[in-house]
Each structure stands twice: as C-alpha cells, then as structure tokens.
Protein backbone atom coordinates (compact mmCIF):
# COMPACT_ATOMS: atom_id res chain seq x y z
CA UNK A 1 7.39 19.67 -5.31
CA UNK A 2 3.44 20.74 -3.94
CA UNK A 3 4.47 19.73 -0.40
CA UNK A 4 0.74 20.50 -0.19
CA UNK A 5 -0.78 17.96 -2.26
CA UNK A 6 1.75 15.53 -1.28
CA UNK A 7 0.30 15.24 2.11
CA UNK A 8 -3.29 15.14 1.07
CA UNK A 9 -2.63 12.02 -0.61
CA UNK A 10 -1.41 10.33 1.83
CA UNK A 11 -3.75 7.40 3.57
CA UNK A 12 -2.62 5.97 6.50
CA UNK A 13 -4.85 2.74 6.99
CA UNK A 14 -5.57 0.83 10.41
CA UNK A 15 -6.39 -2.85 9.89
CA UNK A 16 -8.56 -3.92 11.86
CA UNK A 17 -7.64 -1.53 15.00
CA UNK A 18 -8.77 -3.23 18.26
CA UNK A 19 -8.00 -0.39 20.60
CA UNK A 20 -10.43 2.84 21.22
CA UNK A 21 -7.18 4.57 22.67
CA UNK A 22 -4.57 3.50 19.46
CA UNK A 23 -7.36 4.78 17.19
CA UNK A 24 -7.49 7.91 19.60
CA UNK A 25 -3.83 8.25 19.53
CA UNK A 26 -3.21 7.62 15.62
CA UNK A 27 -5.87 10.67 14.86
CA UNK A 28 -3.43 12.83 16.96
CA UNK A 29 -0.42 11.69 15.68
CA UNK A 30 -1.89 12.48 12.13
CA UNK A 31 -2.79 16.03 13.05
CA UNK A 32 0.71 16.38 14.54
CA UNK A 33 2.99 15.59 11.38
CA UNK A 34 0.49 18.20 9.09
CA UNK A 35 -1.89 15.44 7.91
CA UNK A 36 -5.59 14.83 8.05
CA UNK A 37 -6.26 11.42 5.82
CA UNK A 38 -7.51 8.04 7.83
CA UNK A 39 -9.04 5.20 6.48
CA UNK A 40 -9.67 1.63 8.65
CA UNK A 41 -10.79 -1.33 8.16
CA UNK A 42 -13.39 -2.99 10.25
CA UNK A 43 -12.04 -0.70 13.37
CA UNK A 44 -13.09 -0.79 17.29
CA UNK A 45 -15.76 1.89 18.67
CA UNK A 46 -13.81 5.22 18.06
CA UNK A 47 -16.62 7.54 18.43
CA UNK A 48 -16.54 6.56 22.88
CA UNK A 49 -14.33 8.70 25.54
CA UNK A 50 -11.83 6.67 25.41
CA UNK A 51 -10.78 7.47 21.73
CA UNK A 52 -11.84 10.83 22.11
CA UNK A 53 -9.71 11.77 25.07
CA UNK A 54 -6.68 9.73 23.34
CA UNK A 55 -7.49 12.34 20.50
CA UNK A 56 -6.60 15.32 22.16
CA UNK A 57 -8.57 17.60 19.65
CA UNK A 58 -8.12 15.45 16.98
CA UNK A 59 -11.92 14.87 16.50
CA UNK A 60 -11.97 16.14 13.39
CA UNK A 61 -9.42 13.31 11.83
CA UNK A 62 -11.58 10.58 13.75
CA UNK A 63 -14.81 12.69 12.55
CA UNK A 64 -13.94 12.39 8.69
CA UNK A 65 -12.17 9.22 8.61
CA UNK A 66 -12.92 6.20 6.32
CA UNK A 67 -14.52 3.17 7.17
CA UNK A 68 -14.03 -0.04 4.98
CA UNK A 69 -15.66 -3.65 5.78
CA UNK A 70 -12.73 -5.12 4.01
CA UNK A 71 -9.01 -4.25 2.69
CA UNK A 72 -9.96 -4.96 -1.12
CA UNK A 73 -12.80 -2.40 -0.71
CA UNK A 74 -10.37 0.04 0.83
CA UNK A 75 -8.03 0.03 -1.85
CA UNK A 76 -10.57 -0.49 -5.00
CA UNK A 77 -12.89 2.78 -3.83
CA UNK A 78 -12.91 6.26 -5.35
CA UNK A 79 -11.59 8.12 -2.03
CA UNK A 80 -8.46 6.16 -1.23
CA UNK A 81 -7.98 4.52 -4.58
CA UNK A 82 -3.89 3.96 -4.13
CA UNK A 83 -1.24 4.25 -7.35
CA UNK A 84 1.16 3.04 -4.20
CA UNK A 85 0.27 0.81 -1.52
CA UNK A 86 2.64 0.00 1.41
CA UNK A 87 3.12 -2.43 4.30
CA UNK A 88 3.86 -1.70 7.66
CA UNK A 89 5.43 -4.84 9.21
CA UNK A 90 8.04 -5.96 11.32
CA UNK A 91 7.75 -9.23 10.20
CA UNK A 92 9.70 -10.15 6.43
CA UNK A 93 10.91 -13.27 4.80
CA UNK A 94 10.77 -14.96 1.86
CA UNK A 95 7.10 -14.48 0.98
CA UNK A 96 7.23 -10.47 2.04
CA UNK A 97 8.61 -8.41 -0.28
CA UNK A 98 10.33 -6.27 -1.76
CA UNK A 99 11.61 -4.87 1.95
CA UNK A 100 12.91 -1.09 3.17
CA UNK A 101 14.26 1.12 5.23
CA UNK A 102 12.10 4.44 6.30
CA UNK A 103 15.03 6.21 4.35
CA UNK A 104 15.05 3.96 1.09
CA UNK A 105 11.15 4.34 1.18
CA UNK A 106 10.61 7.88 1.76
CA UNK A 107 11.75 9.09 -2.35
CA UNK A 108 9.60 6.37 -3.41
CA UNK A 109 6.28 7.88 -1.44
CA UNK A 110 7.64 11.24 -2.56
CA UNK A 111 7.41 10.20 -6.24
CA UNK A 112 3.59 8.59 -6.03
CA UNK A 113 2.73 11.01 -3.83
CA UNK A 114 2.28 14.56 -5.82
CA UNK A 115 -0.23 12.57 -8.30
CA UNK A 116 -1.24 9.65 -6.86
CA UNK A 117 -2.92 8.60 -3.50
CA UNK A 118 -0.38 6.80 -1.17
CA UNK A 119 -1.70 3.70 1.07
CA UNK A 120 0.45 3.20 3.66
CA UNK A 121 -1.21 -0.18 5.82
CA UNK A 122 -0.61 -0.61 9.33
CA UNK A 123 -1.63 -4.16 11.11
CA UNK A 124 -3.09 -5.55 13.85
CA UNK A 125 -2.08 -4.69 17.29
CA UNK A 126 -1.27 -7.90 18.47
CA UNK A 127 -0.90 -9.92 15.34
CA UNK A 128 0.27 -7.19 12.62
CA UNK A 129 -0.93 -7.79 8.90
CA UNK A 130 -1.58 -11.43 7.67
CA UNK A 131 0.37 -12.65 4.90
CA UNK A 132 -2.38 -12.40 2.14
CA UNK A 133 -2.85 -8.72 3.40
CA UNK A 134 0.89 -8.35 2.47
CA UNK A 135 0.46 -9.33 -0.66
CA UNK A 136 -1.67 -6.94 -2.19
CA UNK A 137 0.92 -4.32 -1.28
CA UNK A 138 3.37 -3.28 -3.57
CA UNK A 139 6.43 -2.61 -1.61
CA UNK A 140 7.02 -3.70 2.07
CA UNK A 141 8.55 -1.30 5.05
CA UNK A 142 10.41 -2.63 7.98
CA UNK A 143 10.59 -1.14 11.50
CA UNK A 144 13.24 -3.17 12.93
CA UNK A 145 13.27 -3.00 16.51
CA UNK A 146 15.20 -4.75 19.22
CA UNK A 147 15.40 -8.60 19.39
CA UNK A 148 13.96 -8.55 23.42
CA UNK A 149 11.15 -6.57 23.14
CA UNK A 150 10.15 -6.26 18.89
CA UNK A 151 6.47 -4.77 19.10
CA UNK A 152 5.66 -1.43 18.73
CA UNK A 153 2.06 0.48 19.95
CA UNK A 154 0.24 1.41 16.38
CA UNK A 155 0.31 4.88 17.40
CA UNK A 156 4.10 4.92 17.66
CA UNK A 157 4.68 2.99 14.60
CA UNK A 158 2.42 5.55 12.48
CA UNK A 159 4.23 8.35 13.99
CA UNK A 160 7.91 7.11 12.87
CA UNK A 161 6.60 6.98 9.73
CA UNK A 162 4.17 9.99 9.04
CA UNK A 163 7.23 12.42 11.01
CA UNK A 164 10.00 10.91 8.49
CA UNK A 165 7.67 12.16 5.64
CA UNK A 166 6.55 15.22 7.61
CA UNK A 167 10.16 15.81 8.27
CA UNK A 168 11.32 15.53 4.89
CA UNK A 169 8.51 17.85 3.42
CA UNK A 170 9.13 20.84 5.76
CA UNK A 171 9.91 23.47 3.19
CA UNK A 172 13.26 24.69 4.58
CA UNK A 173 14.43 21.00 4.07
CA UNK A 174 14.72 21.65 0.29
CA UNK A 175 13.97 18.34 -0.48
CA UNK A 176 13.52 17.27 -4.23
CA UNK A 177 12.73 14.60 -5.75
CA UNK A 178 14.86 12.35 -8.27
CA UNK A 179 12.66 12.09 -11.53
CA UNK A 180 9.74 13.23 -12.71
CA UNK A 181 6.62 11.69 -10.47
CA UNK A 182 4.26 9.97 -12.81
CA UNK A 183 0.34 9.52 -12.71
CA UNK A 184 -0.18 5.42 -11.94
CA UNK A 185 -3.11 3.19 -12.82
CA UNK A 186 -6.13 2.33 -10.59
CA UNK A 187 -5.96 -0.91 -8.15
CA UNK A 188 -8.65 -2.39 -10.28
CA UNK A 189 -6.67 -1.68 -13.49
CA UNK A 190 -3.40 -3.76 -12.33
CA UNK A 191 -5.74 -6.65 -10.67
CA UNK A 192 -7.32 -6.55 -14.33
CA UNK A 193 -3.76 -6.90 -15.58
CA UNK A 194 -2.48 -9.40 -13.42
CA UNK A 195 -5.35 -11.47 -14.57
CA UNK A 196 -4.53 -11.11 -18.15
CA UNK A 197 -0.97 -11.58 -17.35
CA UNK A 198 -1.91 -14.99 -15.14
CA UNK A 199 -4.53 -16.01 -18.23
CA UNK A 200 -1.47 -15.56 -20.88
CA UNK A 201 0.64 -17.60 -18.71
CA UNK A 202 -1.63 -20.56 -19.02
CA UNK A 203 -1.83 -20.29 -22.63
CA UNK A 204 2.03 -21.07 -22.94
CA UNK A 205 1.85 -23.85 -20.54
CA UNK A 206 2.54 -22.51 -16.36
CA UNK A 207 0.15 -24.34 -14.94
CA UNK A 208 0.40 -27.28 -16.11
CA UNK A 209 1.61 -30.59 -13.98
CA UNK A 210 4.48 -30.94 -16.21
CA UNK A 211 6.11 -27.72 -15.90
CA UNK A 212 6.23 -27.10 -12.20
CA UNK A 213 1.88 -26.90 -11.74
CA UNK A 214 0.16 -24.44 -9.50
CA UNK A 215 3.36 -23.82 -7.65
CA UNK A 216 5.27 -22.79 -10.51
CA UNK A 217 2.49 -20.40 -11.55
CA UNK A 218 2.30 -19.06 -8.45
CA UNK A 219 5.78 -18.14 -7.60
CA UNK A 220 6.21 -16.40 -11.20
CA UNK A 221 2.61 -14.46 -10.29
CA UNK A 222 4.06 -13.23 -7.10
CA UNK A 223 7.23 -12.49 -8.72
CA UNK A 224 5.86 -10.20 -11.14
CA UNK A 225 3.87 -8.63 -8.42
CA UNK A 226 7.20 -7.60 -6.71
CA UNK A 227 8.57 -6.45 -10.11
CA UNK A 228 5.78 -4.23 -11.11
CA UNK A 229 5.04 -2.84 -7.14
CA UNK A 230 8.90 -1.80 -7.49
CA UNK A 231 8.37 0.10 -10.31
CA UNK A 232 4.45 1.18 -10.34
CA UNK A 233 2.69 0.96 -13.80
CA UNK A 234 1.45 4.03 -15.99
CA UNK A 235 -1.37 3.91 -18.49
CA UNK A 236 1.00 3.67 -21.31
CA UNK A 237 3.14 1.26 -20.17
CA UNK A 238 -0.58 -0.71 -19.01
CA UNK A 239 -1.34 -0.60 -22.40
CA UNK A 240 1.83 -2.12 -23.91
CA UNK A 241 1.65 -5.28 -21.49
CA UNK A 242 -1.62 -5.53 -22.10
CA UNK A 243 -1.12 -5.67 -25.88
CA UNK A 244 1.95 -8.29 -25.38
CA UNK A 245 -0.56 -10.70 -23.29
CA UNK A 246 -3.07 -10.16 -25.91
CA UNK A 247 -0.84 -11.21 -28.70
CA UNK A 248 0.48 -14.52 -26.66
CA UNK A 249 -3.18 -15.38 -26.57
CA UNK A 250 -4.18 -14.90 -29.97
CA UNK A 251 -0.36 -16.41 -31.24
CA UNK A 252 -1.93 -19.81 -29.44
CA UNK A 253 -5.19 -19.33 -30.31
CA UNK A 254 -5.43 -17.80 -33.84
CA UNK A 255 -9.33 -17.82 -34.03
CA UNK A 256 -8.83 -15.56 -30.90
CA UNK A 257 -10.04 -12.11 -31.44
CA UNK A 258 -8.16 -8.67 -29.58
C-alpha cells in the first residue's frame, strides 16, 4: 500500500466549528498523526491568538486549509472531491446509517483511500451533524462513549480517529489491505445517478398515492443510498445502472430516446 498517498487523501472536515481553540487544537492534532489536509465549513475566526496558540506550530495546517460556505460545495469541488464520505456522530438510529466501529471502518478508508479522496465529517460542537448532513454521507462512524457524560471536545474526537488510521499505516505495522482498492466516481456523478435512479422509479409507479406515495419513495431512495455508500460505485459499474434506468424509462416510454 502507498502509506504516502493514503494520507494525502485524507480530509478531515469541521462543520461549522464554533471554537477558535478546537480549530487551533484540530490543526495540531492533524500534524501529530502525519497529516496535513483540513477543510471547514463556514468555521469561527481561526486566523486570532487564540487558534494560533491552540496550534502549537501547526500554522501551516490552519494556513492552507479549506474554506467552504456550505457542505454540498465541500464535497462537489475539485480539491476535496470525496469517492468516500464519512460521519462522525455519536448519535445513530433508524435514519443514520449504515453504523461502525473505528476498527470495522478503518479497511474501508484504507481501500478508498490509495485512489480516492476520503471525507471524514466531524459536527458541531454542541449540536454534532444535523440529520440531512448525515445523509449525504455514505457510511456512518460511532464513538460510543459513556452514558453520564457522552460528548466529546472536536479535537479529541478527530484525534481517535486520525491516530487509529495513523496507527494502522505506520510501516512496521505491515498492514494490508483485503482487495484491490478501486478508483470511485465523483459526488456529482452519484447525485446525477441517484436522480436517474429516483426519475426511473417514478416511471414504474413509487410515487404514486397508491403505492405507498412520497414516503414509499423516500425510504427506497435512502435505502439505496445505504446500499451503494456500503459498497462505493466505479465508472463501470456507473455505467451499467445507468443503462438499466435508461432502459426502464424508455420500456415505459417507447418514444423515449437513450
């Protein structure tokens, strides 16, 4: 594996970070585990004392890091452009998922990681990442934590999860990954396919009032989103769903062209 380019494409991003010292703190932490990637999305001031001191010579992480007005721009532009993105949360249920374990999640970064850029999304301080945030991620990590006292500082939830990788990579670990790693489609590709995909759907009927509605649609929409974010999607495999959809289309419409 290029332990090397495996780190470079790694993005740690910082939703909406309201503290000058967790900003500070997360450049430092970066620097520590062999990294220098950091995008965020409509941050706090990190350029004042605070976040400079909290740095620790760090500057240059804070220096070149990214700076997004929204998550969809984040993940759609040509510097962080994800094949994986991930959520940070402690929070899971029935509308967050697929869920796992730093362990479980670790091969799966490994396997993006040598060809693809990695997003890995970390909330709010005090109110983590909303639910529609969530859901344009395709796989979900937990950081359980104890009952009493559940929330961790951003700095020290980046840093459990930047030293597992760091860990893993050192070269006297021998790690390897299972598989070949595979070269994944753009953001902008898969939101163009989930379109097509939801567009097909209607043509057969979800949607409609009499087979479930909205809901229905929905629920099958969000399901495939979980399938697919399991898995990732490569241009080939792009291609062939694309060509099924097209074909559902045209089989209901026949003056439809390809």
């Amino acid at each position: 594996m290029n332990h090397l380019k495996a780190k470079e494409n790694i993005y740690p991003v910082l939703v909406e970070p309201r503290g000058s010292g967790n900003i500070g703190s997360v450049a430092r932490v970066i620097m520590n585990c062999g990294m220098k990637n950091l995008a965020m999305i409509n941050p706090a001031d990190f350029t004042n004392n605070e976040a400079l001191q909290m740095a620790c010579n760090a500057n240059e992480v804070l220096d070149n890091s990214y700076v997004f007005p929204t998550l969809e721009e984040c993940l759609k532009s040509d510097t962080v452009n994800p094949g994986l993105v991930i959520a940070v949360t402690r929070r899971v249920g029935k509308m967050r998922g697929p869920v796992y374990t730093l362990n479980k999640i670790i091969p799966e970064i490994f396997k993006f990681a040598e060809q693809n850029n990695v997003a890995i999304l970390f909330g709010r301080e005090d109110k983590g990442l909303k639910n529609e945030e969530v859901a344009m991620c395709d796989m979900i990590l937990e950081i359980p934590t104890d009952a009493g006292y559940p929330s961790l500082n951003l700095s020290h939830a980046v840093l459990l999860v930047l030293y597992k990788i760091y860990d893993e990579l050192t070269e006297d670990r021998n790690f390897s990954i299972p598989g070949e790693t595979v070269r994944m489609v753009t953001r902008e590709e898969i939101d163009e396919m989930y379109a097509h995909l939801e567009r097909s759907m209607r043509q057969i009927g979800y949607g409609d009032d009499d087979r479930g509605g909205e809901h229905l649609l929905k629920t099958i929409m969000r399901n495939f989103r979980r399938l697919f974010g399991r898995t990732g999607i490569i241009e080939k495999e792009l291609n062939m769903l694309r060509g099924i959809f097209t074909k559902i289309e045209q089989k209901c419409d026949p003056d439809r062209k390809g």
